[in-house]
Every structure is written in C-alpha cells, then in structure tokens.
C-alpha atoms as a PDB file:
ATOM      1  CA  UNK A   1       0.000   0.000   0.000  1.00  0.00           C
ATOM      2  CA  UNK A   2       2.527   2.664   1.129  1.00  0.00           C
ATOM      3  CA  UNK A   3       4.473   1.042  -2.350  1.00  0.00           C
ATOM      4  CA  UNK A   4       1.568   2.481  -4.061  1.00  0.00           C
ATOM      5  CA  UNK A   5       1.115   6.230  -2.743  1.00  0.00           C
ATOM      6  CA  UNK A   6       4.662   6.267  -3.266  1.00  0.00           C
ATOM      7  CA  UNK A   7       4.289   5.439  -6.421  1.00  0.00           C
ATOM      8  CA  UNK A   8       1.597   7.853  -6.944  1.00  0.00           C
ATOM      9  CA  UNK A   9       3.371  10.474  -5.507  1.00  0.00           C
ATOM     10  CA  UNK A  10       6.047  10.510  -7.861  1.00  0.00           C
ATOM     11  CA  UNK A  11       3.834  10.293 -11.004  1.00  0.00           C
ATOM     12  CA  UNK A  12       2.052  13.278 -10.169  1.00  0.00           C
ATOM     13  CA  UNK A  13       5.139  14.803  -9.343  1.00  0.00           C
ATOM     14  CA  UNK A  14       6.869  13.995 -12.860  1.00  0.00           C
ATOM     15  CA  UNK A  15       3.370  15.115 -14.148  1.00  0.00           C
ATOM     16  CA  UNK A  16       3.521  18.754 -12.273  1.00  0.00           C
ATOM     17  CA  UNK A  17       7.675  18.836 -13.653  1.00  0.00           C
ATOM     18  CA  UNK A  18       6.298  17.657 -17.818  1.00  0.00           C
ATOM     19  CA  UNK A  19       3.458  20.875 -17.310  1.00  0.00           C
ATOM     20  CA  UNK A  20       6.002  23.537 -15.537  1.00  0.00           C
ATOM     21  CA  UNK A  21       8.733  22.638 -18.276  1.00  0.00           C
ATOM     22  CA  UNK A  22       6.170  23.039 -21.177  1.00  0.00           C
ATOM     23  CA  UNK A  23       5.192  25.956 -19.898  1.00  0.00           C
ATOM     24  CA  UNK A  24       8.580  26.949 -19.366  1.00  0.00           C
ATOM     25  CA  UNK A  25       9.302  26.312 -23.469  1.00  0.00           C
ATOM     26  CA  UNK A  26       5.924  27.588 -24.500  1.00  0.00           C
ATOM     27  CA  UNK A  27       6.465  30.518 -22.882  1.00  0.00           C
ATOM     28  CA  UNK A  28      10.373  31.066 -23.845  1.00  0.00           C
ATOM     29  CA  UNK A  29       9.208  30.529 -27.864  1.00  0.00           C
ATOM     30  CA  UNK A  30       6.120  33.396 -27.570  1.00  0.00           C
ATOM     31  CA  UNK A  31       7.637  35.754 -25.969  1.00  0.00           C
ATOM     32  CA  UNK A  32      11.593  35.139 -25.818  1.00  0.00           C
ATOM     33  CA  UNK A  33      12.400  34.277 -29.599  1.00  0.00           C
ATOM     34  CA  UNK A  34      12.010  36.307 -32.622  1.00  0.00           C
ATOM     35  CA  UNK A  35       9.355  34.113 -34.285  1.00  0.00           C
ATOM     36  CA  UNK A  36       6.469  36.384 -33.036  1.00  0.00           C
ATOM     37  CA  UNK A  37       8.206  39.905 -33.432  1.00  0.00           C
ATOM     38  CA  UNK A  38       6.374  42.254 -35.517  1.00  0.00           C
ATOM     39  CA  UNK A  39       8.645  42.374 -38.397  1.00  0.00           C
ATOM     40  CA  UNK A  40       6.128  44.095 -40.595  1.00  0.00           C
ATOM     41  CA  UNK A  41       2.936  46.697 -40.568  1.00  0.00           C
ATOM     42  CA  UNK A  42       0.556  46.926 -43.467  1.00  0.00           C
ATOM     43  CA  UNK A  43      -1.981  49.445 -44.202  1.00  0.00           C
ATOM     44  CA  UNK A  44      -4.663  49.255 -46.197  1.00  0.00           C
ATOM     45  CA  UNK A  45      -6.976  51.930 -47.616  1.00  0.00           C
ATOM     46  CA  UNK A  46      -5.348  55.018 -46.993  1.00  0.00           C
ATOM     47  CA  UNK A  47      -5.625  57.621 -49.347  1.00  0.00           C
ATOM     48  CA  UNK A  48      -4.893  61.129 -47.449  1.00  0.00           C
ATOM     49  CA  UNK A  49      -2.919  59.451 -44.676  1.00  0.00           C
ATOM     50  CA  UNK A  50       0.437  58.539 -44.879  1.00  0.00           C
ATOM     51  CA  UNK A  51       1.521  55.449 -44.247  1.00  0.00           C
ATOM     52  CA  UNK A  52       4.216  56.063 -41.386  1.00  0.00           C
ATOM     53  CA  UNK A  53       1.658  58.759 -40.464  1.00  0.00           C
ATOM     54  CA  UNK A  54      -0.909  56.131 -39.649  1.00  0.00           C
ATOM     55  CA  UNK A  55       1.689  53.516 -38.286  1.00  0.00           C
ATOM     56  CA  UNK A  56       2.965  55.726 -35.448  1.00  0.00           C
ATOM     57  CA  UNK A  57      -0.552  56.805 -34.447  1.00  0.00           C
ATOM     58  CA  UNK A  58      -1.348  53.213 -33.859  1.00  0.00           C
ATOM     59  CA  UNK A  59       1.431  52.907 -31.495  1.00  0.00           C
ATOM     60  CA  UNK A  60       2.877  49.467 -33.252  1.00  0.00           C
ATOM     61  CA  UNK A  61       5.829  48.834 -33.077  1.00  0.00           C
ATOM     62  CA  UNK A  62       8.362  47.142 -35.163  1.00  0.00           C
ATOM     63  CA  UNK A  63      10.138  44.089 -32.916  1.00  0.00           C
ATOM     64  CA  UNK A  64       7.348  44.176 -30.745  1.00  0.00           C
ATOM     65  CA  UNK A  65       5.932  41.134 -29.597  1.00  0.00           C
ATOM     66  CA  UNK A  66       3.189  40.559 -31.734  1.00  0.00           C
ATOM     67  CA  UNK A  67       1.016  39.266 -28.331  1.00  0.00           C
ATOM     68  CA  UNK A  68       0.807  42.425 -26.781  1.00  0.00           C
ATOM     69  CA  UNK A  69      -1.024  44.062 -29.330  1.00  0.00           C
ATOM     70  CA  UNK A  70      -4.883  44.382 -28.204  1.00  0.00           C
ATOM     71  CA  UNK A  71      -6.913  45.212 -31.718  1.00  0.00           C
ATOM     72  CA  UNK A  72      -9.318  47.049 -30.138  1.00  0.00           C
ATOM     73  CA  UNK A  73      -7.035  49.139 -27.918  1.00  0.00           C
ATOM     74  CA  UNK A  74      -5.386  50.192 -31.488  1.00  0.00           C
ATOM     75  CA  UNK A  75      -8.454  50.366 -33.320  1.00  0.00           C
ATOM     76  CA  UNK A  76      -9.848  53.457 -30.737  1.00  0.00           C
ATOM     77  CA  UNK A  77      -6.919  55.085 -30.948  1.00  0.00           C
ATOM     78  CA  UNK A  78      -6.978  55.657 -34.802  1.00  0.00           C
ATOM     79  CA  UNK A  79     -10.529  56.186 -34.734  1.00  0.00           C
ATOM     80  CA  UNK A  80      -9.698  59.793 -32.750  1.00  0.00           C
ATOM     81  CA  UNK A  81      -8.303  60.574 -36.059  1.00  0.00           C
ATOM     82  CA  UNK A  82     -11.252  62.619 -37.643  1.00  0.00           C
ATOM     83  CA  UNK A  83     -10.521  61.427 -41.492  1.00  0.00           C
ATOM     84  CA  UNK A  84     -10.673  57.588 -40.146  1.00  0.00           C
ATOM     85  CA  UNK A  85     -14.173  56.754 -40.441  1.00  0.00           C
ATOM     86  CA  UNK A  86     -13.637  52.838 -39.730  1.00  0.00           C
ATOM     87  CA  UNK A  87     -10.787  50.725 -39.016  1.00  0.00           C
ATOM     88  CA  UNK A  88      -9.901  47.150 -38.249  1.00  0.00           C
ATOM     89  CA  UNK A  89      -6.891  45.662 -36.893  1.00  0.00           C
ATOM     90  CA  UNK A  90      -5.626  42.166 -37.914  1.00  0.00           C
ATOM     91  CA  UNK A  91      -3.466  40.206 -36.359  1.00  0.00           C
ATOM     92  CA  UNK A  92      -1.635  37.775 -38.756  1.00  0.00           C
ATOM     93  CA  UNK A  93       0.533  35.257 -36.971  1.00  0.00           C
ATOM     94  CA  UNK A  94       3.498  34.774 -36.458  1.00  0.00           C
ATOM     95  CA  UNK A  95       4.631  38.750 -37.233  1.00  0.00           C
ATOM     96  CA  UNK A  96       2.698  40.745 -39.161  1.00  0.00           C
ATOM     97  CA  UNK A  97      -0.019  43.062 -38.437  1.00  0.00           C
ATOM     98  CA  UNK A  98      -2.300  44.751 -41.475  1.00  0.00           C
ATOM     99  CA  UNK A  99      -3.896  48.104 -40.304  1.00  0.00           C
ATOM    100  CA  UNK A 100      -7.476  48.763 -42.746  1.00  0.00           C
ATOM    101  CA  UNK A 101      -8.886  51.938 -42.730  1.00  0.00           C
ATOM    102  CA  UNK A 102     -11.334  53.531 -44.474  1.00  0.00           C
ATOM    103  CA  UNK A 103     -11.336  57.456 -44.269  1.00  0.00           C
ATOM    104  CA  UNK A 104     -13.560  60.313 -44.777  1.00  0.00           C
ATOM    105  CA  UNK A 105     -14.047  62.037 -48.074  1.00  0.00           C
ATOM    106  CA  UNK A 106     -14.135  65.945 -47.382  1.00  0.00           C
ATOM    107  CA  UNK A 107     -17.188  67.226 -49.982  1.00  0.00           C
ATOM    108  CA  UNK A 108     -18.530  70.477 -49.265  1.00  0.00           C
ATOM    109  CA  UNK A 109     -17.578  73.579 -47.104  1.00  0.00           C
ATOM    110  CA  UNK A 110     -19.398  75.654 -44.385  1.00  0.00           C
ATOM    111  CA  UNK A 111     -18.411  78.668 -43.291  1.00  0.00           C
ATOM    112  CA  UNK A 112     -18.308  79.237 -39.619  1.00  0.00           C
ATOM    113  CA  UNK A 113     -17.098  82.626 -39.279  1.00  0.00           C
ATOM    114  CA  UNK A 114     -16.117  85.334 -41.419  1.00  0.00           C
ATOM    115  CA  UNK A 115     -12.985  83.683 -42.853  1.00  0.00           C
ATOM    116  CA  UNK A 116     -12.758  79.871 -41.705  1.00  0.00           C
ATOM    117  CA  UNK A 117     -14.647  77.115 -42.891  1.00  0.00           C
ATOM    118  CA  UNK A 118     -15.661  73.628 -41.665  1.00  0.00           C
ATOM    119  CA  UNK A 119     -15.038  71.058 -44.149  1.00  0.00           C
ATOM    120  CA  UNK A 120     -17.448  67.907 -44.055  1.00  0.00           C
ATOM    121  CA  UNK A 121     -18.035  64.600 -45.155  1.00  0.00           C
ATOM    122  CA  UNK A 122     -21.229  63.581 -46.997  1.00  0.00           C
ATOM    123  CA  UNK A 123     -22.338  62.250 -43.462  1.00  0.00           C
ATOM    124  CA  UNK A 124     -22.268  66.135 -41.578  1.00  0.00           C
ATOM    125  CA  UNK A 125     -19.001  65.115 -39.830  1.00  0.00           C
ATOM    126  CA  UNK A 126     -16.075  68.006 -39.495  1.00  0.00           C
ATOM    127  CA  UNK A 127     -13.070  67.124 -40.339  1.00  0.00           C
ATOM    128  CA  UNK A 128     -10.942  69.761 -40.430  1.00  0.00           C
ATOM    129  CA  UNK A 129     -10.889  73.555 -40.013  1.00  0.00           C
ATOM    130  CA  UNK A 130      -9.565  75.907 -42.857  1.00  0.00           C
ATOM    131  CA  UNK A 131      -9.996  78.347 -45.592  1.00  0.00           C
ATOM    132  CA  UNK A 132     -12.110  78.711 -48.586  1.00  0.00           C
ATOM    133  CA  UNK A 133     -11.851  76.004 -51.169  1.00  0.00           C
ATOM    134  CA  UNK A 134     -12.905  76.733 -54.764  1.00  0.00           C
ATOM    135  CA  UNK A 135     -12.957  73.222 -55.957  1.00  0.00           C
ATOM    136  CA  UNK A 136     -15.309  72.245 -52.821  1.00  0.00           C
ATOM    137  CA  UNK A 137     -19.405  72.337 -52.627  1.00  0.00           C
ATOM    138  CA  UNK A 138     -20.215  75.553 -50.582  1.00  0.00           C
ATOM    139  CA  UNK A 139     -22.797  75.166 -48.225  1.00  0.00           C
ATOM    140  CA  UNK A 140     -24.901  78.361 -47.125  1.00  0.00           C
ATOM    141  CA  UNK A 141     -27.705  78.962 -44.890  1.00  0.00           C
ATOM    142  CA  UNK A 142     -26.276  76.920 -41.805  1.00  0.00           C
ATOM    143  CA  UNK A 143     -25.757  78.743 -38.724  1.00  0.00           C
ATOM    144  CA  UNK A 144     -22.727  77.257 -36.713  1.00  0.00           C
ATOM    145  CA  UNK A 145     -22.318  78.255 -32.969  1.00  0.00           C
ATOM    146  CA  UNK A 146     -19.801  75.571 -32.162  1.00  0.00           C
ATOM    147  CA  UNK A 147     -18.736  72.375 -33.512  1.00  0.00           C
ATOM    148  CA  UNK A 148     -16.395  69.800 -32.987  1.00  0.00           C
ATOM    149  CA  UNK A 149     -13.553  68.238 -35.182  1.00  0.00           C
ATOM    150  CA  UNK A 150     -14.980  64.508 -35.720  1.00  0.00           C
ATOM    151  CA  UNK A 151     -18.731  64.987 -34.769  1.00  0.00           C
ATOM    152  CA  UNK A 152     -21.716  66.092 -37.014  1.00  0.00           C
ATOM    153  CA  UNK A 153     -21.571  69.685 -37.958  1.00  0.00           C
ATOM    154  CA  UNK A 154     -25.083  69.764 -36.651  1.00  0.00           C
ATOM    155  CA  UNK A 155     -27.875  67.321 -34.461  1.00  0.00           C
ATOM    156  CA  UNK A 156     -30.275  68.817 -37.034  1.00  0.00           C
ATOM    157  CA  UNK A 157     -28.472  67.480 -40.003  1.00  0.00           C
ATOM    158  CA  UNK A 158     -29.597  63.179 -40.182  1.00  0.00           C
ATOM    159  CA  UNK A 159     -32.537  63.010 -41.969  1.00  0.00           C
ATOM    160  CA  UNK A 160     -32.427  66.534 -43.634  1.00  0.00           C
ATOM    161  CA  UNK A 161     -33.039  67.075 -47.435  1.00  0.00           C
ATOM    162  CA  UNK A 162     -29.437  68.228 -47.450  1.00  0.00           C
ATOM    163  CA  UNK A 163     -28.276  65.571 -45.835  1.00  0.00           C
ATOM    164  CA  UNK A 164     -29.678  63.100 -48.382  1.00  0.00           C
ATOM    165  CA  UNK A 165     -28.456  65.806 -50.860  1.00  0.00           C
ATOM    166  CA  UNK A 166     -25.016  65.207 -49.747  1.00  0.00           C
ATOM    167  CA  UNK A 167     -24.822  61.051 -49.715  1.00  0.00           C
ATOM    168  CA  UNK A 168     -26.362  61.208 -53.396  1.00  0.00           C
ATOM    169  CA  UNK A 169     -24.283  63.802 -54.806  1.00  0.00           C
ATOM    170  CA  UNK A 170     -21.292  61.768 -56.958  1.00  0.00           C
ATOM    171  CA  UNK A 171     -20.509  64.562 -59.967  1.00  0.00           C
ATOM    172  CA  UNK A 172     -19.423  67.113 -57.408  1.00  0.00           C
ATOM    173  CA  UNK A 173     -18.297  68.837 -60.170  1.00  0.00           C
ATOM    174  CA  UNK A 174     -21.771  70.204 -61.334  1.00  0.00           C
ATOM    175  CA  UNK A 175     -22.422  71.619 -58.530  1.00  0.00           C
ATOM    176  CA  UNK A 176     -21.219  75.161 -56.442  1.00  0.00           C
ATOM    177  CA  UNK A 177     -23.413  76.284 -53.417  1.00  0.00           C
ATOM    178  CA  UNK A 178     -25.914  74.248 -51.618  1.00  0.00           C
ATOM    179  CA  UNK A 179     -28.237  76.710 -49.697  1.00  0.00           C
ATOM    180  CA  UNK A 180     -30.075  75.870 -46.952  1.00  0.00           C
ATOM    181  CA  UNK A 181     -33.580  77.108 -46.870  1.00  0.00           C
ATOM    182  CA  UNK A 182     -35.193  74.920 -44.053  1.00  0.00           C
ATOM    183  CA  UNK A 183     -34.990  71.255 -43.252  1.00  0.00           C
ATOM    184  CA  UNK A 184     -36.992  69.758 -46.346  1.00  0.00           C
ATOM    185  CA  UNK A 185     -35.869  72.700 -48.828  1.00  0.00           C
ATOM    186  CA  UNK A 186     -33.039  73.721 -50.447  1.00  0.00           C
ATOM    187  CA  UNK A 187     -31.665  75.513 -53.379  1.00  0.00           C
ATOM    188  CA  UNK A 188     -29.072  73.953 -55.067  1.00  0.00           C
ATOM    189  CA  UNK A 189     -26.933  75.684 -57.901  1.00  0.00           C
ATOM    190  CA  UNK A 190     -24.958  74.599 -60.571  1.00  0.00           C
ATOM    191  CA  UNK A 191     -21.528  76.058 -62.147  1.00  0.00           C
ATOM    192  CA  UNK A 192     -23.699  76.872 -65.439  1.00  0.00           C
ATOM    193  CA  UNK A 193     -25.573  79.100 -63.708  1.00  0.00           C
ATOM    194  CA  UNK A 194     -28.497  76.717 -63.272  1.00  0.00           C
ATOM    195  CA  UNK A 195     -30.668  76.682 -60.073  1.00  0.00           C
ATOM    196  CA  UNK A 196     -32.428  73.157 -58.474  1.00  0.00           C
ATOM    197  CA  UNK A 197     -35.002  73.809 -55.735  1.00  0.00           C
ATOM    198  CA  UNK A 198     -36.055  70.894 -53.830  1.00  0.00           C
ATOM    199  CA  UNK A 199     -39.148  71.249 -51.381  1.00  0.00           C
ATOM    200  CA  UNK A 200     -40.459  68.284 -49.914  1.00  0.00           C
ATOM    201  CA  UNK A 201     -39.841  65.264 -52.376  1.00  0.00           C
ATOM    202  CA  UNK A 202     -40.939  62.093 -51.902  1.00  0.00           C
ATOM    203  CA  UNK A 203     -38.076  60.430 -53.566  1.00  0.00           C
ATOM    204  CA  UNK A 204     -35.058  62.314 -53.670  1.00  0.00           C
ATOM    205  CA  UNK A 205     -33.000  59.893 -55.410  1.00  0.00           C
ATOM    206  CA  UNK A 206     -35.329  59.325 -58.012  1.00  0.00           C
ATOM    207  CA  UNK A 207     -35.626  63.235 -57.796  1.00  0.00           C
ATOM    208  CA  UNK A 208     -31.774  63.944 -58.187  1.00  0.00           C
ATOM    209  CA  UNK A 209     -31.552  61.474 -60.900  1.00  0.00           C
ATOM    210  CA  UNK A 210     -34.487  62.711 -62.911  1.00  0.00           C
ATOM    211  CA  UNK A 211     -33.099  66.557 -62.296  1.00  0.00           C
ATOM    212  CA  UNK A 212     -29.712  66.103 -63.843  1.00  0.00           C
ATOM    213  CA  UNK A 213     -30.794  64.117 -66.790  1.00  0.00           C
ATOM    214  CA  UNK A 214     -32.619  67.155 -67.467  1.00  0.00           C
ATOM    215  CA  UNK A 215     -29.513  69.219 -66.342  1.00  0.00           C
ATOM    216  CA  UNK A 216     -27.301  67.782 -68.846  1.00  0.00           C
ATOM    217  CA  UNK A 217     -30.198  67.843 -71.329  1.00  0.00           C
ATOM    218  CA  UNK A 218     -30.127  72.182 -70.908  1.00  0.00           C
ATOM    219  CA  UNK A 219     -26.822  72.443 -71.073  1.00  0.00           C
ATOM    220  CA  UNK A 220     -26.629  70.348 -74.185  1.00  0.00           C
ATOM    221  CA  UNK A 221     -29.464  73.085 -75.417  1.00  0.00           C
ATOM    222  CA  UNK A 222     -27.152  76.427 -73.889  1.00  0.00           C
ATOM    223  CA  UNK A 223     -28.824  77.070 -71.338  1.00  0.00           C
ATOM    224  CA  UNK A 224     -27.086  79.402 -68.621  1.00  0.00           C
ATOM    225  CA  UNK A 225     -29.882  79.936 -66.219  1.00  0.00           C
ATOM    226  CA  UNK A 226     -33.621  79.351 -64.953  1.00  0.00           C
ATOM    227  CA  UNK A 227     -34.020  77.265 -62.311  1.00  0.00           C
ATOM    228  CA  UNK A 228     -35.502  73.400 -62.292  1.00  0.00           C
ATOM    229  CA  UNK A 229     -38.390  72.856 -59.403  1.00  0.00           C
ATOM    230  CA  UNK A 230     -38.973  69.769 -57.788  1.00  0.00           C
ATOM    231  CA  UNK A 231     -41.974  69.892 -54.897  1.00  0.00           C
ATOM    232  CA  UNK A 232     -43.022  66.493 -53.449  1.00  0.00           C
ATOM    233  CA  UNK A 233     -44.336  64.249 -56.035  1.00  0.00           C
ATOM    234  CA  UNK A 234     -44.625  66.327 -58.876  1.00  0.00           C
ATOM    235  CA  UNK A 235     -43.101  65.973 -62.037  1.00  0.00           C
ATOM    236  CA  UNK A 236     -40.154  68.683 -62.239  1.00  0.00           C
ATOM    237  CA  UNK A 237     -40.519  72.021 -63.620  1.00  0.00           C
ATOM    238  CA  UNK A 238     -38.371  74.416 -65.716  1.00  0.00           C
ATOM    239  CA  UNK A 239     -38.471  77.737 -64.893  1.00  0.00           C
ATOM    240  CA  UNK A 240     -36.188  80.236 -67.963  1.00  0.00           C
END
C-alpha cells in the first residue's frame, strides 16, 4: 500500500515537472524568440494618410511582440483621427499586423465665421478647419455656434433634405453652393448658372436622378440659367 502512494506520488510529481517545463518552453518561444516579433505593418486603404503617419498613431511597433497588441485598444486610438471613419486591426501570426482603414471624403464647405470654414463629409461630420476652397461644394444657410472636429456639424443634419443631398451627390463637379432654406428645402446651384429647388420630395434619389438628366439635357441646349423645381411628387418644372 505505502508502495503504491509512493508510487503515486512521484507520477504526479513527474506530471507537475512535464506541465512547468512546457510551460517553461511555451512561454520562452512566444515571448523570448524572434518568431512572433512584428517584423512588418501593413496598411490598407489610406488615401490622405500617410503610411508612417498612420503607423505611429497606432502605437505598433516594429520588434514588438506581436502578443501584446490588443486590436481594439489600437483600433480606438486611430478612430480619434477625424478622417478615419472605420478601421480594423488584424493580427496575422506569427509577425505581421495589417492596419485597414477607411477614411472620410471631405465634400462640401461651411463657413463658420467670417474667414474659416468647416469642411465635411457627406455624413455632416467636421473634419478639419480651414480656408475657402474653390474646388469644394459651398454650403450656405447653416448657422454654426460651435462644432467639434470629428462629430456632425449639426444634431439637425440626419434626416435633412441636405443631408440626403449630400450622400447622393457623386458629380461634385456640377455643382457650387448648396443653400439651406429649411430642413426639407433647399436651393441647389450649378456652375452653369443653373438653379435646383427641392421642397419636400418624396423620392429624392429618383428626384436627383431625374433633375440632372434634365440638367445635362439644358446644357446640351445652352442654357445658362432658370431654375428646375422639384416639390413632393410632382413631375419637375423648368423655370427660364
């Protein structure tokens, strides 16, 4: 019997020795050798951000042990960035680590006081402070108290016509002032010289669409001015 616990004894203490040794290599290849080192940082989708720019904000660092690195923890980080609307960090073992972004796309202008402007993405957020850009949308009509880089330029803007305005608009280059006239109207001008007044409509991408087929359709015919109406669910006018 006492052959037996002796016996025992020593099996579970070879057992304990097998478990603290394994440990003892598992733990010496993760975090003592070079196999899990960061030896390289990709980024994907950056178009305004550098790539060393984005790489140092994330805090990653080459050689560092690729275990430490909590995605999340990195991911919040960029985020404060106000041209990073969405990122993801990926952890590909043994040693890399690929960085995906997507970022904002500034479209149109406000101006906030007599010579600064807020510059927006087709969401309402502000990206960045600065002067007047000639190649950008100008937006008028929108009073701006305060704001805040990375937030929505206003809590009245989801769900406006100008808002909707915005996420349709793709040939920015038609178009040079939006201005505001209340939350379902707007005026919208084109570089010919054209105006577009939207009040109410029920569809306002069927609306848009059906308002610069006629667009191109006047300026195939010369036409410098008059202004196209669109209210509700009426067909549009033309106005000389």
């Amino acid at each position: 019997m006492a052959k037996t616990n002796v016996s025992g004894k020593k099996k579970f203490f070879i057992t304990v020795l097998y478990i603290i040794l394994t440990l003892t290599v598992v733990y010496f290849i993760l975090f003592q050798t070079s196999i899990f080192k960061i030896n390289k940082i990709q980024v994907v989708g950056n178009e305004n951000l550098s790539y060393n720019y984005i790489k140092n904000f994330s805090g990653i660092v080459e050689g560092e042990n690729i275990f430490k690195i909590k995605p999340k923890e990195v991911e919040k980080i960029l985020l404060k960035n106000p041209y990073i609307k969405t990122c993801s960090v990926i952890i590909k073992y043994p040693s890399t680590v690929e960085i995906k972004i997507k970022e904002r796309k500034i479209i149109a202008q406000v101006l906030y006081d007599k010579i600064n402007y807020l510059m927006i993405d087709k969401e309402g957020v502000v990206v960045k402070e600065g002067q007047y850009d000639p190649d950008l949308l100008l937006i008028k009509g929108i009073k701006i108290h305060k704001y805040k880089i990375g937030e929505k330029i206003s809590s009245d803007f989801d769900g406006s016509i100008i808002a909707n305005i915005l996420a349709l608009l793709k040939q920015n280059d038609l178009y040079k002032e939006i201005t505001y006239i209340n939350y379902d109207k707007i005026l919208l001008e084109t570089k010919r010289g054209i105006n577009i007044v939207f009040d109410r409509p029920d569809d306002i991408n069927y609306s848009l669409k059906c308002t610069e087929i006629i667009l191109k359709d006047l300026i195939d015919k010369g036409y410098n001015k008059g202004t196209i109406e669109i209210t509700g669910n009426n067909n549009p006018v033309f106005l000389p």
